[in-house]
PDB file of N, CA and C in Angstrom:
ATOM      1  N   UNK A   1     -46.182-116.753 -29.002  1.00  0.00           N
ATOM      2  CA  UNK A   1     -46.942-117.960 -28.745  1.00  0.00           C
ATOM      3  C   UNK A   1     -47.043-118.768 -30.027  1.00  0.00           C
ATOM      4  N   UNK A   2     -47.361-119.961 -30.066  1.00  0.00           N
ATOM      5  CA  UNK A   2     -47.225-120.819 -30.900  1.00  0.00           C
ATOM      6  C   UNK A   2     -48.168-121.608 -30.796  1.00  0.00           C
ATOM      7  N   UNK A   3     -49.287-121.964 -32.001  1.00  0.00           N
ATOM      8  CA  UNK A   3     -50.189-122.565 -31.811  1.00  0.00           C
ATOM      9  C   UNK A   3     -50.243-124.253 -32.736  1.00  0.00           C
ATOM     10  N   UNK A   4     -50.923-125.086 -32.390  1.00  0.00           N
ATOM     11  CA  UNK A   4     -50.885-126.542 -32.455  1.00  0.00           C
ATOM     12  C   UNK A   4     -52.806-126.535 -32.848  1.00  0.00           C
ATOM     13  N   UNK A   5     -52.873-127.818 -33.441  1.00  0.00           N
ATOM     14  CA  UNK A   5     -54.023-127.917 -33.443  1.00  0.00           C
ATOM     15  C   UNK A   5     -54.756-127.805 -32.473  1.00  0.00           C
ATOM     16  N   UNK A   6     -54.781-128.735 -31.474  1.00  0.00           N
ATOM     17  CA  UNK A   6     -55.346-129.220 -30.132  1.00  0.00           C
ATOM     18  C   UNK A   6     -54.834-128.155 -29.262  1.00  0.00           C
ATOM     19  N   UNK A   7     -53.668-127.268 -28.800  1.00  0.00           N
ATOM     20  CA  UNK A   7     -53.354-126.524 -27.571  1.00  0.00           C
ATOM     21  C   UNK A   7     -52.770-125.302 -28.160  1.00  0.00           C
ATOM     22  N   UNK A   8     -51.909-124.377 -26.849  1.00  0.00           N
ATOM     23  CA  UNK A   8     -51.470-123.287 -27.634  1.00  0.00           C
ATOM     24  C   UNK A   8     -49.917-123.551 -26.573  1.00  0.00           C
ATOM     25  N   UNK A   9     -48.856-122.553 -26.951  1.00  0.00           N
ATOM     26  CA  UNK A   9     -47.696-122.909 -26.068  1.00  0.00           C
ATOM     27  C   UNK A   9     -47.229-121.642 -25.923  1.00  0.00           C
ATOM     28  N   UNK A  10     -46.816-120.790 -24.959  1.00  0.00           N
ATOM     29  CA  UNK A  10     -46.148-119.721 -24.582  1.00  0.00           C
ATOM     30  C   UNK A  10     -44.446-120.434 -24.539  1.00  0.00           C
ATOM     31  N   UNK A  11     -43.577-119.521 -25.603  1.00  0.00           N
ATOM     32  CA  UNK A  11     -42.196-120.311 -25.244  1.00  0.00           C
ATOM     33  C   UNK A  11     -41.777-118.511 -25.066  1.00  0.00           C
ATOM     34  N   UNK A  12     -40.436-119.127 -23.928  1.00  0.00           N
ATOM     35  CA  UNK A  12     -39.823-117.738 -23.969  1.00  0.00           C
ATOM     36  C   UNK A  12     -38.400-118.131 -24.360  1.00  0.00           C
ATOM     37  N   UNK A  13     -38.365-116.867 -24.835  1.00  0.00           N
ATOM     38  CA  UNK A  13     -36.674-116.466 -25.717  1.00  0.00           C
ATOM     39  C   UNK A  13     -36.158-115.206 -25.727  1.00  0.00           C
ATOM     40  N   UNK A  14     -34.784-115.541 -26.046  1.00  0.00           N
ATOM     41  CA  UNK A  14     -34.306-114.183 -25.612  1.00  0.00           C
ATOM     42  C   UNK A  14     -33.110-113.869 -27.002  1.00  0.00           C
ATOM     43  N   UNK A  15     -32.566-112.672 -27.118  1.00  0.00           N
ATOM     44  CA  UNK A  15     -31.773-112.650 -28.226  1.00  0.00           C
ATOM     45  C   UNK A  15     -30.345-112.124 -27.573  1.00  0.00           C
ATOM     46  N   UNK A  16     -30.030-112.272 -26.404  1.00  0.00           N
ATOM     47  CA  UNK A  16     -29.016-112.860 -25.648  1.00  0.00           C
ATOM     48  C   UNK A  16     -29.084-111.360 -24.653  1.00  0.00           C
ATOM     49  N   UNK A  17     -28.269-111.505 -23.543  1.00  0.00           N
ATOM     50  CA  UNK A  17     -28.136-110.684 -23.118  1.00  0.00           C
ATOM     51  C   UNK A  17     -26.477-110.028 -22.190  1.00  0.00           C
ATOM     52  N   UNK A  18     -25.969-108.774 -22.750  1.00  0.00           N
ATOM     53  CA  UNK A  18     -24.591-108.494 -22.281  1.00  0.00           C
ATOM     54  C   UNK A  18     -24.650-106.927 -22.210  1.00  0.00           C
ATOM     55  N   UNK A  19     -23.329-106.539 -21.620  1.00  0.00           N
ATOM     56  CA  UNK A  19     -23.008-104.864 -21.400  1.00  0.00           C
ATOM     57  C   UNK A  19     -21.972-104.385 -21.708  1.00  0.00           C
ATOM     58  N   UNK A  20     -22.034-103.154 -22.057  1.00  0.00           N
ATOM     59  CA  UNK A  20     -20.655-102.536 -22.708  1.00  0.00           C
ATOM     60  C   UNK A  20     -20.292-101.051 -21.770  1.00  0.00           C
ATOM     61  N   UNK A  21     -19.195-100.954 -21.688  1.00  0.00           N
ATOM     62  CA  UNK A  21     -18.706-100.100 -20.780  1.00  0.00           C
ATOM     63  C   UNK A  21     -17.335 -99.568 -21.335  1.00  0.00           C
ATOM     64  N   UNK A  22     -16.694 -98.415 -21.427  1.00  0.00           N
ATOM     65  CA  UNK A  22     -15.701 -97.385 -22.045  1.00  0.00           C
ATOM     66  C   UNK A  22     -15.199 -96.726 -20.430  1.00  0.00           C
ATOM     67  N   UNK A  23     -13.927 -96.854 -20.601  1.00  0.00           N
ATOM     68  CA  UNK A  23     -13.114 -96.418 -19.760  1.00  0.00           C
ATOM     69  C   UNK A  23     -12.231 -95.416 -20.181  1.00  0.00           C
ATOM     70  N   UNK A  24     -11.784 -93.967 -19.625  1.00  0.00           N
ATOM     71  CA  UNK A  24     -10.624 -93.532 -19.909  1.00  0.00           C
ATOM     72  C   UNK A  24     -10.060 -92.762 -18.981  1.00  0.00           C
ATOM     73  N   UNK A  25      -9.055 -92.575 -18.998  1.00  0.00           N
ATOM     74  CA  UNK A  25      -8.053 -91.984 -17.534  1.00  0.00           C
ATOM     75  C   UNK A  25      -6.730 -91.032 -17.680  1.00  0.00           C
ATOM     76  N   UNK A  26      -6.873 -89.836 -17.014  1.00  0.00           N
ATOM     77  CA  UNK A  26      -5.279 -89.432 -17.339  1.00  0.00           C
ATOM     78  C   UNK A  26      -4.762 -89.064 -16.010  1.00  0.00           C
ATOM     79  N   UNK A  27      -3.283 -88.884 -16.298  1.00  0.00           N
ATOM     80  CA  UNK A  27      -2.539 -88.473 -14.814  1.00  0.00           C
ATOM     81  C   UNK A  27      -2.131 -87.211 -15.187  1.00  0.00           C
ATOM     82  N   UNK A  28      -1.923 -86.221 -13.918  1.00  0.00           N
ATOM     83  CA  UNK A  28      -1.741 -84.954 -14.233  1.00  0.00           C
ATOM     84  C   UNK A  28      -0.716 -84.436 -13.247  1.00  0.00           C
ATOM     85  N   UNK A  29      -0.100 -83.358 -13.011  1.00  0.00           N
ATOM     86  CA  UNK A  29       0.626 -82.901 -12.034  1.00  0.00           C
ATOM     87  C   UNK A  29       0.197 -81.584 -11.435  1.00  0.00           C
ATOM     88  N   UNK A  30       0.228 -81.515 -10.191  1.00  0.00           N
ATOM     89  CA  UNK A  30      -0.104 -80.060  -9.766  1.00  0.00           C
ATOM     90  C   UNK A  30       0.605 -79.599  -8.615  1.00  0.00           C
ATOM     91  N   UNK A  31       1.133 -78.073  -9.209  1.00  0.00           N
ATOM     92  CA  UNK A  31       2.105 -77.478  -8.314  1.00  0.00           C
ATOM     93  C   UNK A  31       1.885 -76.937  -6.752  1.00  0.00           C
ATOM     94  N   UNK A  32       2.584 -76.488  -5.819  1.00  0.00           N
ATOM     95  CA  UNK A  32       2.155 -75.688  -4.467  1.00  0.00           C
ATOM     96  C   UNK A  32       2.732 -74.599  -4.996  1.00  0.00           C
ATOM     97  N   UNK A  33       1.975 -73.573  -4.813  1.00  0.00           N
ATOM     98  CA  UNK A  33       2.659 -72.105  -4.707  1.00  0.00           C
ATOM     99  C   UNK A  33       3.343 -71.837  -4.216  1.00  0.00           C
ATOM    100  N   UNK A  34       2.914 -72.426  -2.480  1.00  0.00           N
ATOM    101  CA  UNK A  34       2.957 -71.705  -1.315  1.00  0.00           C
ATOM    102  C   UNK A  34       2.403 -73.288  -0.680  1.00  0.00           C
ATOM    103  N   UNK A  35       2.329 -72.572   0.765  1.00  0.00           N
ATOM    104  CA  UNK A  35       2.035 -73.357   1.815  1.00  0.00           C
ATOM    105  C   UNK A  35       0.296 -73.720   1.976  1.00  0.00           C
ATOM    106  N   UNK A  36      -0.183 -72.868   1.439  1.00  0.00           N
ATOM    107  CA  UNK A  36      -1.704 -72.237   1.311  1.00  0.00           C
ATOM    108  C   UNK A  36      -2.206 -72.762  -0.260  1.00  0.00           C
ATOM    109  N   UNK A  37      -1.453 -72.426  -0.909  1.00  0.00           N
ATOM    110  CA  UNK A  37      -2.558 -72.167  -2.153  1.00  0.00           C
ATOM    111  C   UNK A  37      -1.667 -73.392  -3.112  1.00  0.00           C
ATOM    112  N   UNK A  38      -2.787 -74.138  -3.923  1.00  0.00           N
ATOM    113  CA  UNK A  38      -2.089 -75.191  -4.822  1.00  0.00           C
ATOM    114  C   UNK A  38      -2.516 -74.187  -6.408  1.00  0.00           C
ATOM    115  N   UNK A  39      -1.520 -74.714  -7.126  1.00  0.00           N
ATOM    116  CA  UNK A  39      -1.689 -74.360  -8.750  1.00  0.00           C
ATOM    117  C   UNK A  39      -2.721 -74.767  -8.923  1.00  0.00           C
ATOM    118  N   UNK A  40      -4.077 -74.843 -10.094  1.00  0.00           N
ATOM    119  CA  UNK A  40      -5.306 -75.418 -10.365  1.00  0.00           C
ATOM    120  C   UNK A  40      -4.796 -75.440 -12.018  1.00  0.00           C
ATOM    121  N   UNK A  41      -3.535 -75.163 -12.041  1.00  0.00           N
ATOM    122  CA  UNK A  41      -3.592 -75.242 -13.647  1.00  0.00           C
ATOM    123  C   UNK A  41      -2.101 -76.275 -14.416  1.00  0.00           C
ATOM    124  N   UNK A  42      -2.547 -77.681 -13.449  1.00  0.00           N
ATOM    125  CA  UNK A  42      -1.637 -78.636 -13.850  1.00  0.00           C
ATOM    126  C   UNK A  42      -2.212 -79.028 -14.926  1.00  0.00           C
ATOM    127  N   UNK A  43      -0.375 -79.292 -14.978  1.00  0.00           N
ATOM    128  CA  UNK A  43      -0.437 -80.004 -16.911  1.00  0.00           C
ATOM    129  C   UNK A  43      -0.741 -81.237 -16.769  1.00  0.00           C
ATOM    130  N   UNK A  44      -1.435 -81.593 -17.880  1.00  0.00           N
ATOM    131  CA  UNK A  44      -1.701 -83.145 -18.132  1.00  0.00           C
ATOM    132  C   UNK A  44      -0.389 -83.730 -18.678  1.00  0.00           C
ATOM    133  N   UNK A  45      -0.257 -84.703 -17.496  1.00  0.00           N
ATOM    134  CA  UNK A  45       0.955 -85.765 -18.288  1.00  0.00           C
ATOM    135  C   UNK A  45       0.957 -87.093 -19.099  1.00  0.00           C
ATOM    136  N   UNK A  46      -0.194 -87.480 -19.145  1.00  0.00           N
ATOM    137  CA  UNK A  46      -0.546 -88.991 -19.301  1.00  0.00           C
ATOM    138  C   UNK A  46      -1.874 -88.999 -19.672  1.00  0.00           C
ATOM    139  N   UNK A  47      -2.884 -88.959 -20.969  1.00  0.00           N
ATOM    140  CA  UNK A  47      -3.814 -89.276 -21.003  1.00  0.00           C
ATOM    141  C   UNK A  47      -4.394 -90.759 -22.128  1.00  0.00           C
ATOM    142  N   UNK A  48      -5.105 -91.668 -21.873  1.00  0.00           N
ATOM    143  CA  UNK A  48      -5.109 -92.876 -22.545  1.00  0.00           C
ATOM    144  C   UNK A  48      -6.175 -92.925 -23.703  1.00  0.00           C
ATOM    145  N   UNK A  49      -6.443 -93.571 -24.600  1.00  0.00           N
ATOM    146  CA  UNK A  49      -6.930 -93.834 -25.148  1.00  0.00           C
ATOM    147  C   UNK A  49      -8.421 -94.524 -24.550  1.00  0.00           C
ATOM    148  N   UNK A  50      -9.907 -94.359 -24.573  1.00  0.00           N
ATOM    149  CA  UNK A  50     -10.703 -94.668 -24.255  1.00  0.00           C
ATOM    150  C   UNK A  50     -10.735 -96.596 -24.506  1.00  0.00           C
ATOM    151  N   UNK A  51     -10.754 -96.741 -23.385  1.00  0.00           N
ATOM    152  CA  UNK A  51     -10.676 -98.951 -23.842  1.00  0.00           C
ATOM    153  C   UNK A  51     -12.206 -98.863 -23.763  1.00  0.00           C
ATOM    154  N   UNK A  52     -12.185 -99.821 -24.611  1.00  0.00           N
ATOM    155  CA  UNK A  52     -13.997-100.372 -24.437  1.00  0.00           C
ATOM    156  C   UNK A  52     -14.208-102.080 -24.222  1.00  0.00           C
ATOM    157  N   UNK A  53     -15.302-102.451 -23.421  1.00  0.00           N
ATOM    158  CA  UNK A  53     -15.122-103.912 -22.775  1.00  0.00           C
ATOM    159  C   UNK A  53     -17.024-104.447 -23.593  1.00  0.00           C
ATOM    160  N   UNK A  54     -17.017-105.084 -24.239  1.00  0.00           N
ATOM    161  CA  UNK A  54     -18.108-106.065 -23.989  1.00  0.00           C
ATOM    162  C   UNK A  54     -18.301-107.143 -22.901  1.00  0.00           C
ATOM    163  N   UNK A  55     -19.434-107.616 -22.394  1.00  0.00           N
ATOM    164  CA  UNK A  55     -19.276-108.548 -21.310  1.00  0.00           C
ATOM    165  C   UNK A  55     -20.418-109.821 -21.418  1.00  0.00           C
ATOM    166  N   UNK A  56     -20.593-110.650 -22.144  1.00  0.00           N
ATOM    167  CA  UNK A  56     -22.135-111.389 -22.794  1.00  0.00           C
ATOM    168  C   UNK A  56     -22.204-112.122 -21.049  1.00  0.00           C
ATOM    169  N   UNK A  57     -23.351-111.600 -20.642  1.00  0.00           N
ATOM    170  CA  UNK A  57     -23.642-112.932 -19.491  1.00  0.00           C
ATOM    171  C   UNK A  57     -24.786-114.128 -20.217  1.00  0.00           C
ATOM    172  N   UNK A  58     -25.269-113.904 -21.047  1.00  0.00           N
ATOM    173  CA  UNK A  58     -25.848-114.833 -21.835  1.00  0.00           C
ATOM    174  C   UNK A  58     -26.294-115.343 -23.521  1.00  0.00           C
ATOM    175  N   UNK A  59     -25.630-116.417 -23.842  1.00  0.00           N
ATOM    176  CA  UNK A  59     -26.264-116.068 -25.123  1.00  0.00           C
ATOM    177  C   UNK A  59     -27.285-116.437 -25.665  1.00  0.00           C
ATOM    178  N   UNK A  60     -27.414-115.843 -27.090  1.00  0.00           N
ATOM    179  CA  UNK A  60     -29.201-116.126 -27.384  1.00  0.00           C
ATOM    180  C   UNK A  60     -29.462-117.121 -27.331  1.00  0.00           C
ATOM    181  N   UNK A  61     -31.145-117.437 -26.773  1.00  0.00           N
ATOM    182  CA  UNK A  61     -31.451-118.334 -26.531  1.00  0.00           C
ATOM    183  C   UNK A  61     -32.744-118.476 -27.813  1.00  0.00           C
ATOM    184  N   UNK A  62     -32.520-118.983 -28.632  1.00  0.00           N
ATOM    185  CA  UNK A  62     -33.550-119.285 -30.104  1.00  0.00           C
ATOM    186  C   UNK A  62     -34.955-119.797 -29.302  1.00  0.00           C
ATOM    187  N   UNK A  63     -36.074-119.598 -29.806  1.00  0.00           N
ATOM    188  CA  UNK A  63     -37.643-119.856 -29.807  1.00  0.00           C
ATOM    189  C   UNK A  63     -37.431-121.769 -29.896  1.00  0.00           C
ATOM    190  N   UNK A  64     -36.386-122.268 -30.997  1.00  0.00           N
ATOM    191  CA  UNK A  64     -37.283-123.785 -31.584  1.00  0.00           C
ATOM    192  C   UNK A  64     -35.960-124.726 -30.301  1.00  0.00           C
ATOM    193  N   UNK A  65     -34.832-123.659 -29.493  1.00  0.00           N
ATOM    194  CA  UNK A  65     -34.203-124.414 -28.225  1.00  0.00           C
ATOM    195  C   UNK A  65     -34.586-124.607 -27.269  1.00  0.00           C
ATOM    196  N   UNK A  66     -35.679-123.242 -26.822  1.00  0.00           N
ATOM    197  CA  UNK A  66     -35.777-123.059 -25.574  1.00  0.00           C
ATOM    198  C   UNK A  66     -36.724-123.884 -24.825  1.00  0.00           C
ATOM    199  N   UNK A  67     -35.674-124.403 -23.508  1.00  0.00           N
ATOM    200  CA  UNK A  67     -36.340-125.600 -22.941  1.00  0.00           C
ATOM    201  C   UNK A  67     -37.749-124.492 -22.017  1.00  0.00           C
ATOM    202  N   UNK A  68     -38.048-123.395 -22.297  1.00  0.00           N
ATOM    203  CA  UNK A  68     -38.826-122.569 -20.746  1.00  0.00           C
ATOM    204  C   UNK A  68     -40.211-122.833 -21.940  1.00  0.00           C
ATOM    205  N   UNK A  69     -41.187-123.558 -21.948  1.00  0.00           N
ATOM    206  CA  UNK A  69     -42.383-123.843 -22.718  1.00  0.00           C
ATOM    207  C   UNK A  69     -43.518-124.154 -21.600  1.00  0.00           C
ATOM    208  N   UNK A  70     -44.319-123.812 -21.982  1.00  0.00           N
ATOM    209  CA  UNK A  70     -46.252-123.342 -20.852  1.00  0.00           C
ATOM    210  C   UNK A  70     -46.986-123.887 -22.134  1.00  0.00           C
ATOM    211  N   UNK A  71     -48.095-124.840 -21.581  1.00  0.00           N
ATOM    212  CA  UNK A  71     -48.862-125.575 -22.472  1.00  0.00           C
ATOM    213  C   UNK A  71     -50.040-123.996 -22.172  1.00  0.00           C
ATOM    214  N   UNK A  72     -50.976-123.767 -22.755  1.00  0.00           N
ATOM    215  CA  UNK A  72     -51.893-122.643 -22.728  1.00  0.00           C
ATOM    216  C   UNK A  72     -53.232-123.711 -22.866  1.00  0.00           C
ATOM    217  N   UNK A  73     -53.657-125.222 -23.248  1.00  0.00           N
ATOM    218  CA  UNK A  73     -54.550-125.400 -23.542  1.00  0.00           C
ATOM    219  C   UNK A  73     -54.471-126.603 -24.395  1.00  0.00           C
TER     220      UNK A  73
END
């Protein structure tokens, strides 16, 4: 809040807001024995490097920009 001689002002602000998320994936192969029973001990053929994503859905919004201001008085 921010005060004035005569009134007071509620401003809101924010210091932006976004998300981060890490991906990683591999491909593998797995054998049949038989008709019945699968191998459980396939080899990995393909595994990647973890990617990582930032995503900003907003940016900061400073205290002396923000148009969102409430007189208090």
């Amino acid at each position: 809040m921010e005060s004035t001689e005569k009134s007071m002002e509620l401003v809101l602000y924010h210091d932006g807001i976004q998300a981060s998320a890490s991906v990683k994936y591999g491909v593998g192969i797995k054998t049949k024995k038989s008709d019945d029973e699968i191998d459980n001990n396939g080899e990995l053929k393909h595994e990647d490097e973890p990617i990582e994503k930032d995503w900003i859905f907003q940016e900061p919004l400073p205290k002396e920009k923000s148009p969102y201001r409430i007189s208090l008085g």
